[in-house]
Protein backbone atom coordinates (compact mmCIF):
# COMPACT_ATOMS: atom_id res chain seq x y z
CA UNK A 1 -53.63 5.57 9.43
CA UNK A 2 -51.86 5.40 5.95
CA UNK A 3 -48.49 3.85 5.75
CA UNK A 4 -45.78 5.56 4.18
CA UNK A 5 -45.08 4.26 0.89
CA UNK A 6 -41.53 2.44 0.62
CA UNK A 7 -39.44 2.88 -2.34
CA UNK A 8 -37.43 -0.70 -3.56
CA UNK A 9 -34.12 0.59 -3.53
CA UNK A 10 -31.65 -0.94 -1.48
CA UNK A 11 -30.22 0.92 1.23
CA UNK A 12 -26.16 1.23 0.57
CA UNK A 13 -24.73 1.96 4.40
CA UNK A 14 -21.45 0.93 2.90
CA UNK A 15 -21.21 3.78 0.50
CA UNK A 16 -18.08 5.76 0.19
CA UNK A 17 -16.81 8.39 -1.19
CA UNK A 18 -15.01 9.06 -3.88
CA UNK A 19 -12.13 10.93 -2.44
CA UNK A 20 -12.53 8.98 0.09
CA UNK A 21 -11.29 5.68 -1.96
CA UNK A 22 -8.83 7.90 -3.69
CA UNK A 23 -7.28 8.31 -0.67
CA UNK A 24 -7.13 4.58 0.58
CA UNK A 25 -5.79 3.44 -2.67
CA UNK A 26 -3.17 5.99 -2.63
CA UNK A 27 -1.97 5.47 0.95
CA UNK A 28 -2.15 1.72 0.10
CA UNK A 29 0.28 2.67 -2.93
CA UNK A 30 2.52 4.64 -0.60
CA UNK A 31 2.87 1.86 1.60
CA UNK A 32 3.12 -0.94 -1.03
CA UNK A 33 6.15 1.47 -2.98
CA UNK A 34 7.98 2.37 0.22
CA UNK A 35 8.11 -1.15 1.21
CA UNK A 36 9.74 -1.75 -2.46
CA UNK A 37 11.99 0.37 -1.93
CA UNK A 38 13.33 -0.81 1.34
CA UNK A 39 13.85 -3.73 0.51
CA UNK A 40 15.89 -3.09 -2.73
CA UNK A 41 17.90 -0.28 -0.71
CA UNK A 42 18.60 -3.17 1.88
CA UNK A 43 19.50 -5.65 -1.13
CA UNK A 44 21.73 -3.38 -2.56
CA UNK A 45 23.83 -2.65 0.94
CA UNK A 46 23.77 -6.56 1.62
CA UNK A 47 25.53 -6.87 -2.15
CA UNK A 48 27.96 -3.87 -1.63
CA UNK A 49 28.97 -5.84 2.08
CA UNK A 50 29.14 -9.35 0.25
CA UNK A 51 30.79 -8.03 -2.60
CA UNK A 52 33.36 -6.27 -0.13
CA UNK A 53 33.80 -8.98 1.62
CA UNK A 54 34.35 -11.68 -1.04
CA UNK A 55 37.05 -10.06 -2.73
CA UNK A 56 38.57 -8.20 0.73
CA UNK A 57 42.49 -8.78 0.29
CA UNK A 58 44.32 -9.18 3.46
CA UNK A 59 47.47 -7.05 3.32
């Protein structure tokens, strides 16, 4: 019986595609921007409330 003759390539299970990775990196990018955003929308209501109440006149 013969054996089968083995190539010396590596195997790669971890291989993935490219529109695959395309597709990681831009939902990482969507959450990374959103998250951005929040926070500066949240930073600029915080200001507007401090702002408001620092120079708040009593009548």
């Amino acid at each position: 019986m013969k054996k089968a003759k083995t190539q010396n390539r590596p195997v790669n299970d971890d291989h993935v595609e490219l529109k695959d990775l395309l597709a990681m990196y831009w939902s990482y990018y969507e959450f990374y921007t959103d998250q951005h955003l929040r926070i500066f929308n949240y930073f600029i209501t915080i200001k507007i409330v401090l702002f408001g109440a620092f120079f708040h006149k009593v009548v």
